[in-house]
N, C-alpha and C. Protein backbone atom coordinates (compact mmCIF):
# COMPACT_ATOMS: atom_id res chain seq x y z
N UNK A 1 73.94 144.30 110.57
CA UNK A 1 74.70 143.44 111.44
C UNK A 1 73.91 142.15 111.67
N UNK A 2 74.18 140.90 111.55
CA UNK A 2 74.00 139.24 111.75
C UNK A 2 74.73 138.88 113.01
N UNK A 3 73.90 138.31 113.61
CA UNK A 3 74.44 137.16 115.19
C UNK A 3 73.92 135.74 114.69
N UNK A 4 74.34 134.83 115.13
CA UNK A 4 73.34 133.81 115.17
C UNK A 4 74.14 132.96 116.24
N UNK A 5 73.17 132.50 117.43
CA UNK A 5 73.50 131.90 118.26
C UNK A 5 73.09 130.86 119.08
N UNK A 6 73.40 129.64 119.48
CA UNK A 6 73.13 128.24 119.97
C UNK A 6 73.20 128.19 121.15
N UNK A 7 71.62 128.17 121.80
CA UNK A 7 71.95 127.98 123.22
C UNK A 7 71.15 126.88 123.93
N UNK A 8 72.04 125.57 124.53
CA UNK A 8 70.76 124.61 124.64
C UNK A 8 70.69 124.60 126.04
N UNK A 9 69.22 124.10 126.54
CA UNK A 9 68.46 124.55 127.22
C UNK A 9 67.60 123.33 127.91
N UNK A 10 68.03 122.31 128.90
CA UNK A 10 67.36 121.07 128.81
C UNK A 10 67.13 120.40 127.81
N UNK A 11 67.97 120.35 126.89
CA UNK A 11 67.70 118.87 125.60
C UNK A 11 66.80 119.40 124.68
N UNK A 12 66.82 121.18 124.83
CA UNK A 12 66.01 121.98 123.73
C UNK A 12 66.68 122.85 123.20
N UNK A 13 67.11 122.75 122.44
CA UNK A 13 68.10 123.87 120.89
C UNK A 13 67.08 124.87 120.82
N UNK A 14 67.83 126.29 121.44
CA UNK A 14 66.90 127.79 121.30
C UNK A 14 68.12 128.20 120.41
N UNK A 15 67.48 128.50 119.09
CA UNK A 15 68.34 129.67 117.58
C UNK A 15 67.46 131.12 118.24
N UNK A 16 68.93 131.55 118.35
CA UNK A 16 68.71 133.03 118.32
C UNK A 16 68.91 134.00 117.20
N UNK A 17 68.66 134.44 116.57
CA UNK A 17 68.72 135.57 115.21
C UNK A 17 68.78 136.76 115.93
N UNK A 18 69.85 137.96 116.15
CA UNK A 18 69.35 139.03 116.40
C UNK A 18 69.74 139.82 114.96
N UNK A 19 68.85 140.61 114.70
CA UNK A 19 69.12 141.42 113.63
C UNK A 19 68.78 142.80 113.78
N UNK A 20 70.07 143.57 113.00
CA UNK A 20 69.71 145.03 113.83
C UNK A 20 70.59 146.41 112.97
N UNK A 21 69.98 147.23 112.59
CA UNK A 21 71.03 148.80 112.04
C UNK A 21 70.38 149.45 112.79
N UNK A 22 71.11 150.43 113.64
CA UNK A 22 71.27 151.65 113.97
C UNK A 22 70.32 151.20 115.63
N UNK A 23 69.30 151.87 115.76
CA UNK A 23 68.74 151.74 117.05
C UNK A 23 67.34 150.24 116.66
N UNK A 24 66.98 150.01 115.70
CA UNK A 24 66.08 149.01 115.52
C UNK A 24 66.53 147.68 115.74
N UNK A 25 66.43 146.54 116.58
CA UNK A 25 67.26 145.15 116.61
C UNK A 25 65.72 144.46 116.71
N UNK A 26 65.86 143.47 116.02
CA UNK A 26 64.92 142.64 115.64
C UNK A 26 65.39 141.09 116.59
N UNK A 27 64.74 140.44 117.17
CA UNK A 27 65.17 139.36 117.77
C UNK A 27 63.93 138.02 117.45
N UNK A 28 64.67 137.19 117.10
CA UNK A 28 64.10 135.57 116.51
C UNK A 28 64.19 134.72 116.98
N UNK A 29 63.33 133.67 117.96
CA UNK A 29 63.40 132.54 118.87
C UNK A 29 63.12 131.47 117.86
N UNK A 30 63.72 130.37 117.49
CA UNK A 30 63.41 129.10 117.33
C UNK A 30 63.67 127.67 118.12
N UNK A 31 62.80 127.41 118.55
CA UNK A 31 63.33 125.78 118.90
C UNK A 31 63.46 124.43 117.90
N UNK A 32 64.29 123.47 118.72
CA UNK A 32 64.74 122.42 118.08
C UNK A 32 64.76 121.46 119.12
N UNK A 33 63.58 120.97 118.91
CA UNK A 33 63.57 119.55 120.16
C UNK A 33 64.16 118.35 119.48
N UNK A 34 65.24 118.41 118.52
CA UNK A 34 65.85 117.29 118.44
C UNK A 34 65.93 115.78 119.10
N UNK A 35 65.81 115.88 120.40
CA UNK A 35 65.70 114.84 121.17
C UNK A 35 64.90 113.97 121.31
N UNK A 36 64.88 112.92 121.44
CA UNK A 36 63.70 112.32 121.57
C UNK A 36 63.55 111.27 123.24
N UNK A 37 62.55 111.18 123.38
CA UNK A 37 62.24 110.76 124.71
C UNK A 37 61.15 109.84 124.65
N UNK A 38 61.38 108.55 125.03
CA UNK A 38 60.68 107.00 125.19
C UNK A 38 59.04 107.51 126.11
N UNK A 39 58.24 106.83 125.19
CA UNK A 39 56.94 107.45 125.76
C UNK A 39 56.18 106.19 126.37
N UNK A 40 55.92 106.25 127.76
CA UNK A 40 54.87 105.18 127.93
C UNK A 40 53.50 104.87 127.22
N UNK A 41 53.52 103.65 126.92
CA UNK A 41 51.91 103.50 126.19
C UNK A 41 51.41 102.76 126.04
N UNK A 42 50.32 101.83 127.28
CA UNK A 42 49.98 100.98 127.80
C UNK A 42 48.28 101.07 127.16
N UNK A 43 47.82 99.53 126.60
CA UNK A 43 46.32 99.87 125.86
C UNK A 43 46.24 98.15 126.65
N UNK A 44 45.06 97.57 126.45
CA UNK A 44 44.43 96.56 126.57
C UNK A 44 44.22 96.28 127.72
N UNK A 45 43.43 95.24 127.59
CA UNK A 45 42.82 94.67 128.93
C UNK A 45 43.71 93.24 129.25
N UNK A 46 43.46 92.87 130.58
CA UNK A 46 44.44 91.74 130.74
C UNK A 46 43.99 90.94 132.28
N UNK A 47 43.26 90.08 131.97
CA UNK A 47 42.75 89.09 133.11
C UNK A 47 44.05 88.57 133.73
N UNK A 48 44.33 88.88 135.08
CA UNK A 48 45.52 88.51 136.37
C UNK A 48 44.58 87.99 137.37
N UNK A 49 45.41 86.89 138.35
CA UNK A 49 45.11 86.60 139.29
C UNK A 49 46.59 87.10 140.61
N UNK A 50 45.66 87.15 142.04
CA UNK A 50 46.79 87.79 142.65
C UNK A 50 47.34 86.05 143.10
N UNK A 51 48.67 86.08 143.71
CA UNK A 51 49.30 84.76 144.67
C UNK A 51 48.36 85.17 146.05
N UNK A 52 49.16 83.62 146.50
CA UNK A 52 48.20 83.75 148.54
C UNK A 52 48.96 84.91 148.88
N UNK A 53 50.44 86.11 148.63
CA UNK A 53 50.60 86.70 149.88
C UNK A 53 50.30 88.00 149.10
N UNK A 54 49.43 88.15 148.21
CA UNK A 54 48.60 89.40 147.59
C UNK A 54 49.88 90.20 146.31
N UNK A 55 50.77 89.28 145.41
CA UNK A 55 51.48 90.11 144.79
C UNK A 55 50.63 89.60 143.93
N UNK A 56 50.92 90.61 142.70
CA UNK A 56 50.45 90.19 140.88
C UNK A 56 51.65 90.70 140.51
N UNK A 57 51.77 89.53 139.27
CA UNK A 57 52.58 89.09 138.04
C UNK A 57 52.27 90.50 137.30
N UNK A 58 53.20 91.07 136.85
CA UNK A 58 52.76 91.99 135.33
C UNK A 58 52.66 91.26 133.93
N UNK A 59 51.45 91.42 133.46
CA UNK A 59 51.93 90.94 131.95
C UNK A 59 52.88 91.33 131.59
N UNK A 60 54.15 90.50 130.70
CA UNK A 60 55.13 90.16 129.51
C UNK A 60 54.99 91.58 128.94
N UNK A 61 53.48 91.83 128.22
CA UNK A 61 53.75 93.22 127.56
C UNK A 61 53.23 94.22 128.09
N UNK A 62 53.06 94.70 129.56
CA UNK A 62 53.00 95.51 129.84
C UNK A 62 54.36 95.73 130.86
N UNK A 63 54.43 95.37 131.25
CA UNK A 63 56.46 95.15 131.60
C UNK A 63 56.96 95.58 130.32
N UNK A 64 56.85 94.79 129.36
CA UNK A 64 57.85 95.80 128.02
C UNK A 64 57.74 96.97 127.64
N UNK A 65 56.66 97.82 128.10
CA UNK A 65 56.17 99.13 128.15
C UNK A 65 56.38 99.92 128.88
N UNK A 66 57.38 99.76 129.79
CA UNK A 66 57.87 100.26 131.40
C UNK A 66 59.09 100.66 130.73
N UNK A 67 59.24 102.07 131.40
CA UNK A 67 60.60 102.89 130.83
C UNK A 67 61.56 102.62 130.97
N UNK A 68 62.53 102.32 130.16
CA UNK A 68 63.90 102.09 130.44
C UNK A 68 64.62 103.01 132.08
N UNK A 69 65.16 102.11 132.87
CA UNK A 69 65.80 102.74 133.94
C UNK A 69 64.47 102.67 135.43
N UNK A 70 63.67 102.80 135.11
CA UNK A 70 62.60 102.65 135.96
C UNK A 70 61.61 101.72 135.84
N UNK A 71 62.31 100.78 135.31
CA UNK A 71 61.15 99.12 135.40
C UNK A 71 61.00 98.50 136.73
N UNK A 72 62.17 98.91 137.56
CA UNK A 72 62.09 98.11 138.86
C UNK A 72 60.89 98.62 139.74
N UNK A 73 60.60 100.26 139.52
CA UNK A 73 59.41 100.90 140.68
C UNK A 73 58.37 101.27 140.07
N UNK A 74 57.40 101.24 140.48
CA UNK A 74 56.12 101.46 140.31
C UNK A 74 55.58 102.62 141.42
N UNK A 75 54.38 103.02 141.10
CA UNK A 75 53.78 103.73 142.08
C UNK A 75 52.45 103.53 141.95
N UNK A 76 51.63 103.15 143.24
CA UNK A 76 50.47 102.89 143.31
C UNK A 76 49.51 103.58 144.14
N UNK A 77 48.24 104.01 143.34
CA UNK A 77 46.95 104.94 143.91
C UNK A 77 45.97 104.19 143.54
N UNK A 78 44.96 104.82 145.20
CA UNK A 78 43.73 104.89 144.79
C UNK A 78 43.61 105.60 143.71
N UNK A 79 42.30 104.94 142.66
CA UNK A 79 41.51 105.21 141.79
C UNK A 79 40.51 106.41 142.33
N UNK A 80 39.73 107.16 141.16
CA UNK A 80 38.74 107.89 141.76
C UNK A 80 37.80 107.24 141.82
N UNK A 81 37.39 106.06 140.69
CA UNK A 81 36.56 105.10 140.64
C UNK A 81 37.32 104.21 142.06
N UNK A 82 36.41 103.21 141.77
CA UNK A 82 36.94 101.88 142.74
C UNK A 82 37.42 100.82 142.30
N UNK A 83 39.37 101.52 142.19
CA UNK A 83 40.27 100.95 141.48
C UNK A 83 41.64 101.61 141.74
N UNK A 84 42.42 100.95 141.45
CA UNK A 84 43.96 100.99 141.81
C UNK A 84 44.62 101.66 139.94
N UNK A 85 45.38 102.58 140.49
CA UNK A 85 46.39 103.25 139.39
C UNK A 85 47.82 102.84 139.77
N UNK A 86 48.61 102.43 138.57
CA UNK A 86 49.54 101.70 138.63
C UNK A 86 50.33 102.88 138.15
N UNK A 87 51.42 103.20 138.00
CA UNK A 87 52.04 104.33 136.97
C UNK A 87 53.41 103.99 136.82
N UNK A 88 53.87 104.00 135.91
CA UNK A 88 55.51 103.97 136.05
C UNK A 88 56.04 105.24 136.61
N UNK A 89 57.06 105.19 137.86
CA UNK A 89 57.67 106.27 138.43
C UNK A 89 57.66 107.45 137.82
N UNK A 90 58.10 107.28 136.31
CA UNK A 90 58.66 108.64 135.27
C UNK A 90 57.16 109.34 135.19
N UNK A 91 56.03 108.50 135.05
CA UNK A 91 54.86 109.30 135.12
C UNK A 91 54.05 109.98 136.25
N UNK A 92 54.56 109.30 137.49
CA UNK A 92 53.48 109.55 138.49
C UNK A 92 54.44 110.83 138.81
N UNK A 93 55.34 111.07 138.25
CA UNK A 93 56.63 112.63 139.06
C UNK A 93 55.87 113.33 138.02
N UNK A 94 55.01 113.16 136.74
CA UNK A 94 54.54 114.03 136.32
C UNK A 94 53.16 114.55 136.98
N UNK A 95 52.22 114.07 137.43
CA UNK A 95 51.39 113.96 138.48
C UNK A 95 51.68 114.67 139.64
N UNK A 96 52.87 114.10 140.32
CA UNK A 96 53.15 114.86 141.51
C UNK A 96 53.78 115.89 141.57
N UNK A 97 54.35 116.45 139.99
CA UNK A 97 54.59 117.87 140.08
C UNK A 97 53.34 118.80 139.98
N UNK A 98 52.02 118.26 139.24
CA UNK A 98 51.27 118.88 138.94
C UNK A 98 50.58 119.56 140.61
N UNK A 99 50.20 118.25 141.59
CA UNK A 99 49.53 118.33 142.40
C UNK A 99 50.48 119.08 143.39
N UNK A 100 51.95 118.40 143.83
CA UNK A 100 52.87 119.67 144.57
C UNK A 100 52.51 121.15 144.41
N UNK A 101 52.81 121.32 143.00
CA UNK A 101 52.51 122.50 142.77
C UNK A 101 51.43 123.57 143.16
N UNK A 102 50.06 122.72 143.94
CA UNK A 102 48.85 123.65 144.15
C UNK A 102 49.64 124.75 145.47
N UNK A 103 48.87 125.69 145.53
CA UNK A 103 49.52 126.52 146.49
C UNK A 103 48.52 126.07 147.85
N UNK A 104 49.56 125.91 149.13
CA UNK A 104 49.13 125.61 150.26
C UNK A 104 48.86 126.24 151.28
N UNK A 105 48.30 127.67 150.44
CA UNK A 105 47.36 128.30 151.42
C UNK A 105 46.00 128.58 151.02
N UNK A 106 45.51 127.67 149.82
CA UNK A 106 44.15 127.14 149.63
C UNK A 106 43.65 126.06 150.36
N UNK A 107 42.87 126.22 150.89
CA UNK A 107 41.73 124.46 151.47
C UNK A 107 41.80 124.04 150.91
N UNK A 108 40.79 123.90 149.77
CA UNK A 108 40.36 123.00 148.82
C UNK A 108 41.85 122.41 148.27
N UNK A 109 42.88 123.01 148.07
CA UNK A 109 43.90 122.39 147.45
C UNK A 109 44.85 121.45 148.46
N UNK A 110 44.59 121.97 149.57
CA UNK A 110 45.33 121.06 150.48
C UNK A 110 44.69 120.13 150.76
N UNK A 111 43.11 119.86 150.28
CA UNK A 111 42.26 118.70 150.70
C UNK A 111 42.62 117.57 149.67
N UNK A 112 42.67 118.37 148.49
CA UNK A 112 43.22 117.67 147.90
C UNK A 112 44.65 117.18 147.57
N UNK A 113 45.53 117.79 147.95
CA UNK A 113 46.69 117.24 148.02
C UNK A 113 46.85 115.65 149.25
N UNK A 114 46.23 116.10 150.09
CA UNK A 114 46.29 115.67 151.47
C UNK A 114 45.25 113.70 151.20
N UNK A 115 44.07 114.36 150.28
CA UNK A 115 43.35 112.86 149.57
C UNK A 115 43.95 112.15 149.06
N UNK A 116 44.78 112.98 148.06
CA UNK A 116 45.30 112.34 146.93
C UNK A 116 46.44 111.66 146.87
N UNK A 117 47.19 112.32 147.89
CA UNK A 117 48.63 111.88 148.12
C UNK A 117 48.78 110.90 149.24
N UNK A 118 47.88 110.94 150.26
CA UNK A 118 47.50 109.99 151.46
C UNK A 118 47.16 108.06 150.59
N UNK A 119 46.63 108.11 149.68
CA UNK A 119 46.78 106.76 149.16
C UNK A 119 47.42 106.66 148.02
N UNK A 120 48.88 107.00 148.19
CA UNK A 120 49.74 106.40 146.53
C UNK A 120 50.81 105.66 148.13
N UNK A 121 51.81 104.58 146.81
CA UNK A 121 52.91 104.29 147.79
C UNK A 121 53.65 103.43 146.81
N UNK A 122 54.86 103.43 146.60
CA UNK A 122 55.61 102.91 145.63
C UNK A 122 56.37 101.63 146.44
N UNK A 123 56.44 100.98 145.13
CA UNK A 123 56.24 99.37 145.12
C UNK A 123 57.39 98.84 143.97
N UNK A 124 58.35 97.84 144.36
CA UNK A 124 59.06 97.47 143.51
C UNK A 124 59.29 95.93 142.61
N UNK A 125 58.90 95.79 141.59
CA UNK A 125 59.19 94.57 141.10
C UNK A 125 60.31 93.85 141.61
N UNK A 126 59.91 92.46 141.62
CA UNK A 126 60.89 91.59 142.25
C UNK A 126 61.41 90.87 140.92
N UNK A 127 62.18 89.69 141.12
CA UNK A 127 62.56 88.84 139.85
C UNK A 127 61.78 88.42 138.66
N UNK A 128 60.41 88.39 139.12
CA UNK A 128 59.74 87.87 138.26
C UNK A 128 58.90 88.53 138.12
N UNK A 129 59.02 89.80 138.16
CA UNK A 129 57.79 90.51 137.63
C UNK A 129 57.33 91.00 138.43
N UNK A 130 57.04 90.20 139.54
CA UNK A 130 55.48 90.69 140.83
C UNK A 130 56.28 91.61 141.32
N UNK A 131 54.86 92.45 142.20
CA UNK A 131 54.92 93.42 143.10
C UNK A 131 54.04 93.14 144.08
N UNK A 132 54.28 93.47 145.23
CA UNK A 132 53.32 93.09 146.31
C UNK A 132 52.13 94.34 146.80
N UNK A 133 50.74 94.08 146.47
CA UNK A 133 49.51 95.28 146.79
C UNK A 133 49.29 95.22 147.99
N UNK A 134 49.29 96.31 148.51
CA UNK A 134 48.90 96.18 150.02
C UNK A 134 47.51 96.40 150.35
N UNK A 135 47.33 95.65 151.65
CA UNK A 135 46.19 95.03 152.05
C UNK A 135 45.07 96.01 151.80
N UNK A 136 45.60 97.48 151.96
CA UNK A 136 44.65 98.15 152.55
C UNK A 136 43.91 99.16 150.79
N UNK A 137 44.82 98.51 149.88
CA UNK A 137 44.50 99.41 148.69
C UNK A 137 43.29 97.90 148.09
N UNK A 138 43.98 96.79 148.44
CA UNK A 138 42.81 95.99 147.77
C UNK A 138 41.74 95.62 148.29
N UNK A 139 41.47 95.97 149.90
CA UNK A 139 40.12 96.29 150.43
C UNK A 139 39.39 97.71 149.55
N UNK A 140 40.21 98.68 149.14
CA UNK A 140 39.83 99.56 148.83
C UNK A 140 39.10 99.22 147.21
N UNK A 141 40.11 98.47 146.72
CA UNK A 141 39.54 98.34 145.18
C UNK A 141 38.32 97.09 145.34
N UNK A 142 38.49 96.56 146.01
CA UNK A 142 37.37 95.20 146.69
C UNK A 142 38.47 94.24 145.41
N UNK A 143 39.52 94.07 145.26
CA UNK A 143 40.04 93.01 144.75
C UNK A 143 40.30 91.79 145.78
N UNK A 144 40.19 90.63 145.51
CA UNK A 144 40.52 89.31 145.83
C UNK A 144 41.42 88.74 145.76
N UNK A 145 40.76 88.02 144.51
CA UNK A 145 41.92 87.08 143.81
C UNK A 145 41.90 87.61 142.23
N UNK A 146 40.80 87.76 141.48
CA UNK A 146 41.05 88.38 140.24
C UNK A 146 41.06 89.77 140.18
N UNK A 147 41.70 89.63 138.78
CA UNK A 147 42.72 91.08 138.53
C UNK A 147 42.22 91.68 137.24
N UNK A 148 41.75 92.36 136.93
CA UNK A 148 41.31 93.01 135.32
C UNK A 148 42.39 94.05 135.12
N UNK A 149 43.78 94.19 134.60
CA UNK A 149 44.56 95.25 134.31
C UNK A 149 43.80 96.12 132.92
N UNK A 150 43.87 97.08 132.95
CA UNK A 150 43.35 97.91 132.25
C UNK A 150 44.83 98.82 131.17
N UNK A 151 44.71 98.84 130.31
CA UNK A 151 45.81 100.04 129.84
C UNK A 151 45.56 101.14 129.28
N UNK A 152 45.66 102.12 130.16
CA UNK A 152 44.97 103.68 129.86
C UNK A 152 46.11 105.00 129.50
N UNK A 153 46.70 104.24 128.51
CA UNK A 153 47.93 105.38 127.93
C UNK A 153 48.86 105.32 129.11
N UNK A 154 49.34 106.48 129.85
CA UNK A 154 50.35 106.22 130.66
C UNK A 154 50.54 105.46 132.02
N UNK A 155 49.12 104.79 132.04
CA UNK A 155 48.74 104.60 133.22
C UNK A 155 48.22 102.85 132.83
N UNK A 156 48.17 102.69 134.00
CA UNK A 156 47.35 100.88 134.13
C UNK A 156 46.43 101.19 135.60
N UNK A 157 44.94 100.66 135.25
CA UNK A 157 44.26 100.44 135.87
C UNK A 157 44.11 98.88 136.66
N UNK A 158 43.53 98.46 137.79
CA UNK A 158 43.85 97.50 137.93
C UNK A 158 42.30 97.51 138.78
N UNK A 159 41.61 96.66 138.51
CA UNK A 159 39.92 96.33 138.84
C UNK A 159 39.72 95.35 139.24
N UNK A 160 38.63 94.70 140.26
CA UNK A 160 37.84 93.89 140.26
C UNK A 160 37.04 93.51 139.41
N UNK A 161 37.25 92.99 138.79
CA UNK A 161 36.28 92.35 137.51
C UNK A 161 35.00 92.20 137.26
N UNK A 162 34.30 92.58 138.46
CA UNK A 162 32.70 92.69 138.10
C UNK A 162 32.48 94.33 138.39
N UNK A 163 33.32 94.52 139.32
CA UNK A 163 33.57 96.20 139.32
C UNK A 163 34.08 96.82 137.95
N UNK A 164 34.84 96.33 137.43
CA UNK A 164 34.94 96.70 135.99
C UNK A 164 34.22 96.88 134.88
N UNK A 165 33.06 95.68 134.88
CA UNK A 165 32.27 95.67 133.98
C UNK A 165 31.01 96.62 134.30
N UNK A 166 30.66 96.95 135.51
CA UNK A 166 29.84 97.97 135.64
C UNK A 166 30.39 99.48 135.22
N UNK A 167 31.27 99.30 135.55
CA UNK A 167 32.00 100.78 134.85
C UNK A 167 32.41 101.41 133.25
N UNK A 168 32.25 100.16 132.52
CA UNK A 168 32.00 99.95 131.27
C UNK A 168 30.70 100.89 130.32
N UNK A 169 31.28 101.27 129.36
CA UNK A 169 29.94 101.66 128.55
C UNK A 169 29.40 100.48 127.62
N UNK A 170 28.06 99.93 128.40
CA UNK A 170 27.52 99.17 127.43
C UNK A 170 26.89 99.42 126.53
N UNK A 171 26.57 100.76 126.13
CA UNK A 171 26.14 101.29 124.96
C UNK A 171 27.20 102.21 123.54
N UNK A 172 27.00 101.37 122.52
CA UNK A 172 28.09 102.18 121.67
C UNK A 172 27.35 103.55 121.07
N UNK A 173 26.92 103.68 121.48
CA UNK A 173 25.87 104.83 120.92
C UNK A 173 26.16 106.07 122.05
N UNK A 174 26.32 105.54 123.12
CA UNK A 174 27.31 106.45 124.44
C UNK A 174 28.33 106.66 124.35
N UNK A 175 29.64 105.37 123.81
CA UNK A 175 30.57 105.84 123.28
C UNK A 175 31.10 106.90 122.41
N UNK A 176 29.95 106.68 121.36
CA UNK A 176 30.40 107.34 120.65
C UNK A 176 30.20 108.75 120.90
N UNK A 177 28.90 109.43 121.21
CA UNK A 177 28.70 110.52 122.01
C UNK A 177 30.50 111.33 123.04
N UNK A 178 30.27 110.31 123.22
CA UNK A 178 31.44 110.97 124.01
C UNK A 178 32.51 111.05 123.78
N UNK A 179 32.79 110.28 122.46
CA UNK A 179 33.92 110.41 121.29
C UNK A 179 33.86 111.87 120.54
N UNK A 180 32.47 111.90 120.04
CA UNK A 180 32.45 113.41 119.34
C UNK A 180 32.59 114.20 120.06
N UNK A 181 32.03 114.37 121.09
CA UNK A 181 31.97 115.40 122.65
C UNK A 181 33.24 115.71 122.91
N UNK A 182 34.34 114.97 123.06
CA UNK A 182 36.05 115.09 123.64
C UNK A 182 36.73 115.22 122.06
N UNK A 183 36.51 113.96 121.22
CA UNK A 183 37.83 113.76 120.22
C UNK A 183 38.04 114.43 118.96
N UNK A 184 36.39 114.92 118.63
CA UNK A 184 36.15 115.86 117.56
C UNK A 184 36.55 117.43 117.35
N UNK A 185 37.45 117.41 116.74
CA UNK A 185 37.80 118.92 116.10
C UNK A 185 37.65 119.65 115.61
């Protein structure tokens, strides 16, 4: 006896095969992620200055890198360093499912929920791009007036510029270390 059956599943095609005589049935899972889904992917560096009432301009191409449907909001965190995380909405809900998720009858996890979530706050592009940083995240990053945007895959960093360069590996010989250490297979 042959079944074969289509069952989709969030924008994921599960093939079912059951195969089977008498009391033995054999059962076959395949997926089919057919779908495809727009990936954020933000790289380079990018010297900004803020205006007098503390917004920054997004670069041209890091605005073009902002997900369809959610270009207007942003969400903004403290850094662990001493620096501001920028995220497009669609990413930081990946984040905040991770961290929701800790169970809240651990300490340590509620300390951290409670750190972590105490400095984000979402922020919306206006006509031209800008968004306005609030006072209390760019005392935090010690930003001014200059802006070092950073592009770290799904994420944008956003630095003080001499704070940046200390955080830098000035040795390629460290780099690389830590290339083989993480990227090597």
């Amino acid at each position: 006896m042959f079944f074969l059956s289509t069952i989709s599943i969030q924008n994921v095609k599960k093939w079912v095969k059951v195969v089977g005589s008498g009391r033995k049935i054999s059962i076959f899972v395949m997926e089919d992620k057919t779908t495809t889904t727009s990936m954020t992917f933000f790289t380079s560096e990018y010297e900004c200055k803020l205006d007098a009432k503390g917004r920054l301009v997004l670069p041209a191409r890091i605005k073009s890198q902002l997900p369809e449907g959610d270009s207007q909001e942003l969400v903004l965190r403290k850094g662990f360093e001493q620096c501001l995380i920028i995220y497009p909405l669609v990413e930081f809900k990946k984040v905040f499912s991770k961290i929701s998720g800790l169970n809240e009858f651990n300490e340590e996890y509620r300390k951290l929920q409670r750190n972590f979530l105490s400095g984000v706050v979402t922020v919306e592009l206006d006509g031209n791009g800008r968004f306005l940083i609030p006072k209390n995240m760019l005392t935090y990053a010690n930003i001014d007036k200059e802006v070092m945007l950073i592009g770290t895959g799904a994420k944008v960093e956003a630095w003080n510029p001499a704070i940046y360069e200390k955080n830098q590996i000035q040795d390629p010989g460290e780099l690389s270390k830590l290339a083989e250490k993480y990227l090597n297979e």
